[in-house]
N, C-alpha and C. Protein backbone atom coordinates (compact mmCIF):
# COMPACT_ATOMS: atom_id res chain seq x y z
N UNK A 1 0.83 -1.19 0.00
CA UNK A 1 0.00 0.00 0.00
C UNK A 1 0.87 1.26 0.00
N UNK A 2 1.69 1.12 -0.98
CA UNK A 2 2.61 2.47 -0.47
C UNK A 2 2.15 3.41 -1.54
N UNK A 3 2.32 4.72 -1.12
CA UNK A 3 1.63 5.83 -1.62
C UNK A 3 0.59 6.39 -1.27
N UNK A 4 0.07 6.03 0.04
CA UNK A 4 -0.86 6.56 0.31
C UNK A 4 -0.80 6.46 2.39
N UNK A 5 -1.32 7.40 2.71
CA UNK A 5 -1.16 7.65 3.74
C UNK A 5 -0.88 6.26 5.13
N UNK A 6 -2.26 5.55 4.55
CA UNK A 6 -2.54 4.17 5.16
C UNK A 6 -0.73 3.71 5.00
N UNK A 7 -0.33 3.68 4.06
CA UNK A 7 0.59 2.61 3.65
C UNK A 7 2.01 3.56 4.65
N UNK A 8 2.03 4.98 4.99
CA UNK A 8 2.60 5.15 5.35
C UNK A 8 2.70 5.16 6.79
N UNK A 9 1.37 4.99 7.44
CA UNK A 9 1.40 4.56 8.77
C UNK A 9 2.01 3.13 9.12
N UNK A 10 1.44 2.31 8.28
CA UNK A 10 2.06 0.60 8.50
C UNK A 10 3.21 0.83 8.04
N UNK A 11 4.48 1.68 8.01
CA UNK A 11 5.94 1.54 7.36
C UNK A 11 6.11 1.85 8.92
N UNK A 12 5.55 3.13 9.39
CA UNK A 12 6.30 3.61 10.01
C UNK A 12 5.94 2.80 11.64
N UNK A 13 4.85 2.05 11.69
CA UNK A 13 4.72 1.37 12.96
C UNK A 13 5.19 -0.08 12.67
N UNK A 14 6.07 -0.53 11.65
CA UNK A 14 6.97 -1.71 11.59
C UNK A 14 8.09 -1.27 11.95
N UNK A 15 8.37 0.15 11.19
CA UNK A 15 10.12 0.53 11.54
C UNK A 15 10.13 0.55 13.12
N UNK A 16 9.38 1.21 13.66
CA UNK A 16 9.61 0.96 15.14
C UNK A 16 8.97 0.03 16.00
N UNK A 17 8.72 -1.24 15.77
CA UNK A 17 8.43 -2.14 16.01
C UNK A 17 9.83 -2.85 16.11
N UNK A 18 10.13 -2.86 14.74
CA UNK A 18 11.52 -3.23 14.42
C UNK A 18 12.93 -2.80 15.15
N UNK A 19 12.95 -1.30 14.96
CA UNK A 19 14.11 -0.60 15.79
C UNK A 19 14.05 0.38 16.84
N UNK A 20 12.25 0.07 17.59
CA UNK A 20 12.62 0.53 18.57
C UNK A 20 11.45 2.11 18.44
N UNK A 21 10.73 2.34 19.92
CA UNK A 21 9.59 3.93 19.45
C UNK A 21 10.66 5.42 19.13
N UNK A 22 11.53 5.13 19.47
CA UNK A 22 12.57 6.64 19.39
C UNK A 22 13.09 6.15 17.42
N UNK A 23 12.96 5.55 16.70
CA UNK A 23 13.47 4.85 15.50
C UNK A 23 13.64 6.35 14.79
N UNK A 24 12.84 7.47 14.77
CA UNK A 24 12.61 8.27 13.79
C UNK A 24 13.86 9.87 14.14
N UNK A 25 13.49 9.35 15.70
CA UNK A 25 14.64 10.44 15.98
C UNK A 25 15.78 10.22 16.29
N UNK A 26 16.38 8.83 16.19
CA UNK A 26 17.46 8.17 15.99
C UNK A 26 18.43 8.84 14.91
N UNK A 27 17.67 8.17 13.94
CA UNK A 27 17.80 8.80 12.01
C UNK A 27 18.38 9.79 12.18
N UNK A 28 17.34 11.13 12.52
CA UNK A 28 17.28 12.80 11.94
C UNK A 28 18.36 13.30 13.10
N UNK A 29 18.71 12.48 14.28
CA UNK A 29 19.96 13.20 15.18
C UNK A 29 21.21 12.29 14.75
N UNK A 30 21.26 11.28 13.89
CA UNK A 30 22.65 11.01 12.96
C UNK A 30 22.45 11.92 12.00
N UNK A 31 21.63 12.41 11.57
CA UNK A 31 21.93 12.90 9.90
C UNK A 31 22.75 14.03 10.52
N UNK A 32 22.06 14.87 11.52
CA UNK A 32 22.52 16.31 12.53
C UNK A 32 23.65 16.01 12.20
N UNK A 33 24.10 14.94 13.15
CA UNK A 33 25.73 14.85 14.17
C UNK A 33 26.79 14.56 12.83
N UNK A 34 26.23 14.31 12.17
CA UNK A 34 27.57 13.87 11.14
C UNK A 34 28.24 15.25 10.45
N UNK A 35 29.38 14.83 10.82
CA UNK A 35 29.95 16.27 10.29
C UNK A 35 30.41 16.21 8.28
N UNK A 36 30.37 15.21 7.94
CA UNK A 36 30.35 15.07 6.79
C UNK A 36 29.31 15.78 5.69
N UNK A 37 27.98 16.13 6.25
CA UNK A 37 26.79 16.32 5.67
C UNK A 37 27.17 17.96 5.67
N UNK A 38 26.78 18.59 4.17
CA UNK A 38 27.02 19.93 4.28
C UNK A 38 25.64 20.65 4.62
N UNK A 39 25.32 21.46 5.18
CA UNK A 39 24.52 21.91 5.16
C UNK A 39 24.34 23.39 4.16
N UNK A 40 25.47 23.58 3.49
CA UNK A 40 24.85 24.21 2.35
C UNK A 40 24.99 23.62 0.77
N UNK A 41 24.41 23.31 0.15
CA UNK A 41 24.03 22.86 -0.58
C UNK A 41 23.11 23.14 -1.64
N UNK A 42 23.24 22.51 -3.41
CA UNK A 42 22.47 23.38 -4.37
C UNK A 42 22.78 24.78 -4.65
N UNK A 43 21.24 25.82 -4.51
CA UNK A 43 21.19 27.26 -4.79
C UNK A 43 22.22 28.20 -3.97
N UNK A 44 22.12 27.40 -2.24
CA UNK A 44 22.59 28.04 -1.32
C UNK A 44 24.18 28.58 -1.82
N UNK A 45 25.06 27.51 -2.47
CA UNK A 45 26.78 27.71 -2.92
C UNK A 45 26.37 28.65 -3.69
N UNK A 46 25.50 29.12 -4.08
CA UNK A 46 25.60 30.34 -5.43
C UNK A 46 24.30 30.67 -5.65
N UNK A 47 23.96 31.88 -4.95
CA UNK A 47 22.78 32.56 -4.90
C UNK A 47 22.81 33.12 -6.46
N UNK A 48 23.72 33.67 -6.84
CA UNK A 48 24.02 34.29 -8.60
C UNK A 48 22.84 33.14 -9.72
N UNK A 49 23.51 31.62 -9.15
CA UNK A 49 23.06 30.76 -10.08
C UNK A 49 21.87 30.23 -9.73
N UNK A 50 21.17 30.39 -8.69
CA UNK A 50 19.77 30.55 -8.58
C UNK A 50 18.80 31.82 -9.05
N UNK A 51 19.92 32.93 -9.35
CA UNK A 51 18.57 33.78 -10.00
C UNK A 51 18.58 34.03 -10.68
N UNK A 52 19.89 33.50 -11.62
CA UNK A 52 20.01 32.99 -13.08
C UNK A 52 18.67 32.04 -13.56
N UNK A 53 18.95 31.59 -12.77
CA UNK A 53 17.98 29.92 -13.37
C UNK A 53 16.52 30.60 -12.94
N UNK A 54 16.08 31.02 -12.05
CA UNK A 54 14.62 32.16 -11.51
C UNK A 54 14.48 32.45 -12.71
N UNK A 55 15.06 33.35 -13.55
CA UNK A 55 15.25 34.59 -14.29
C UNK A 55 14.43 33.77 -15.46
N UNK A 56 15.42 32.53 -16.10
CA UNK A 56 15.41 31.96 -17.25
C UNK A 56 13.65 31.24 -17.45
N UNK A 57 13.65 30.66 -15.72
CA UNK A 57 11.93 30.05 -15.55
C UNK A 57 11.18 30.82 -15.89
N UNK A 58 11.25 31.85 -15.04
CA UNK A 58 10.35 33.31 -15.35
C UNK A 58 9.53 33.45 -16.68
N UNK A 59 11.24 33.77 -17.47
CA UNK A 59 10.96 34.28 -18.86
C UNK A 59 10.16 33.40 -19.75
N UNK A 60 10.41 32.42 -19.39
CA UNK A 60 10.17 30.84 -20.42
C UNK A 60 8.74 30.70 -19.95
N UNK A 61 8.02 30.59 -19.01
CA UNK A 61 6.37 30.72 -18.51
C UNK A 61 6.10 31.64 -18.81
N UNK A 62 6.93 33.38 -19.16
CA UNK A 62 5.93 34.73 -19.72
C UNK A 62 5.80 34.40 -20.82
N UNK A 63 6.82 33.90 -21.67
CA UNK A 63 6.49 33.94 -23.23
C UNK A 63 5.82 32.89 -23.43
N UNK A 64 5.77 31.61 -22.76
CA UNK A 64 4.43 30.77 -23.24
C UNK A 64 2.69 31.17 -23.26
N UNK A 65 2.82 32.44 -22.56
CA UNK A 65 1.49 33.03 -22.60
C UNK A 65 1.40 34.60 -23.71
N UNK A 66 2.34 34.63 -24.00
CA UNK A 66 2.21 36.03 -25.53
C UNK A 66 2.61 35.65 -26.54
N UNK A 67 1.87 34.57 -26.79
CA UNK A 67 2.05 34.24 -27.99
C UNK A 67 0.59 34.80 -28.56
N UNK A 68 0.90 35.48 -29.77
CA UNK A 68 0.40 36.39 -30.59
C UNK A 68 -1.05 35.74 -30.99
N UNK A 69 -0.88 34.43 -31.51
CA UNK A 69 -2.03 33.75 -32.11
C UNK A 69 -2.72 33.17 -31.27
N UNK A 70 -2.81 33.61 -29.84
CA UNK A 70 -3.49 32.51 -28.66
C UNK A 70 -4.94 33.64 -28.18
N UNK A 71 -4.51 34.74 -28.79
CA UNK A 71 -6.05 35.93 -28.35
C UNK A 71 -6.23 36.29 -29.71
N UNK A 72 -7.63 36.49 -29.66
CA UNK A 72 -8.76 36.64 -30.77
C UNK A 72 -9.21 38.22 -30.30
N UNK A 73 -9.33 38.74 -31.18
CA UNK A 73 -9.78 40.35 -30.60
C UNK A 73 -11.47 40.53 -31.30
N UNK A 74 -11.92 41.21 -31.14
CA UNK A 74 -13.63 41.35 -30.81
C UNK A 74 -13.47 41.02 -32.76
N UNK A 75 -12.79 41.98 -33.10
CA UNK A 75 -13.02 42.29 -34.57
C UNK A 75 -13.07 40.98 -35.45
N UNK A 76 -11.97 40.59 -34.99
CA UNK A 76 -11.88 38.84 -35.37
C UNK A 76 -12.72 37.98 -35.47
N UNK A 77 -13.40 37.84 -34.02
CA UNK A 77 -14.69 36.91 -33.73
C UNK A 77 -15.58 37.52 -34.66
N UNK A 78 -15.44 39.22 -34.76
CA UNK A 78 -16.94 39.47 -35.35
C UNK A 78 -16.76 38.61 -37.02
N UNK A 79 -16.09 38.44 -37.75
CA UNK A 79 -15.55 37.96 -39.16
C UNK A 79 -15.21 36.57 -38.82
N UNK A 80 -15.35 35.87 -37.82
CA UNK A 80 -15.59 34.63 -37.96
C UNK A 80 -16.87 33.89 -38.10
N UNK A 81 -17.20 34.71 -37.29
CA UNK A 81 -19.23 34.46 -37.04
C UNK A 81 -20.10 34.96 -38.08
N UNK A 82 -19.54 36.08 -38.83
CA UNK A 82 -20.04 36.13 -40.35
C UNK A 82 -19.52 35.58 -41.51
N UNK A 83 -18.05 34.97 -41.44
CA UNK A 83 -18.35 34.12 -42.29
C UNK A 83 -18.63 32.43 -42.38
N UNK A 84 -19.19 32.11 -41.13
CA UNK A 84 -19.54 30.83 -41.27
C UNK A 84 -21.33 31.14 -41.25
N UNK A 85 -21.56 32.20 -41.43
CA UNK A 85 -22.97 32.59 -42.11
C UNK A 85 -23.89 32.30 -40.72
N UNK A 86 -25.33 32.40 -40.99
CA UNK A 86 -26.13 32.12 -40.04
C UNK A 86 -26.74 30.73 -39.80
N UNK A 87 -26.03 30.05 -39.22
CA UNK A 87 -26.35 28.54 -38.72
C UNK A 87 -27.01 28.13 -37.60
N UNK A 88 -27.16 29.36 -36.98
CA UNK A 88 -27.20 29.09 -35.20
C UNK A 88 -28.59 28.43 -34.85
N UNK A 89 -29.32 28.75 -36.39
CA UNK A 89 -30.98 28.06 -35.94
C UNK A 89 -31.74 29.32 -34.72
N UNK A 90 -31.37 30.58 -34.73
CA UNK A 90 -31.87 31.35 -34.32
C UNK A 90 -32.77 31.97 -34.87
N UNK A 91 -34.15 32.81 -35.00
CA UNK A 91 -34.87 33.36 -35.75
C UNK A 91 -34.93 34.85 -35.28
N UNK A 92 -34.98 36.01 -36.08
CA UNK A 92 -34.65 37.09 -35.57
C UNK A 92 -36.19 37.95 -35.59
């Protein structure tokens, strides 16, 4: 059952079944104590190259929305709707 909440309760009441009710804060006070583990890491070594990469996301989601041919302006619709003539089954 994994992926879903259920499935994550039965992991986590075997793991400490298994190694014990402290099992979880065992873990997260080795990960602490180890002096090997950096705690800066990724964006943090280079704030520059995180707002580089911001910058580039940014731009790349604005221009997927101005694109020229994605809006219809009133005038348009009005010359579409006259030339597919009067179909609508409306009577005036």
């Amino acid at each position: 059952m994994a992926g879903n909440k259920e499935g994550a309760l039965k992991a986590a009441e075997t793991n400490k079944k298994k190694y014990g009710p402290d099992f979880y804060k065992n873990i997260g006070s080795k990960s602490w104590k180890n002096p090997e583990r950096s705690r800066k890491t990724g964006f943090a070594l280079n704030p520059e190259l995180a707002k580089e990469a911001g910058r580039k996301g940014g731009k790349k989601t604005k221009s997927e929305y101005k694109k020229e041919d994605q809006w219809t302006t009133a005038d348009e619709l009005k010359a579409i709707i006259e030339s597919q003539g009067d179909d609508t089954g409306v009577s005036e």
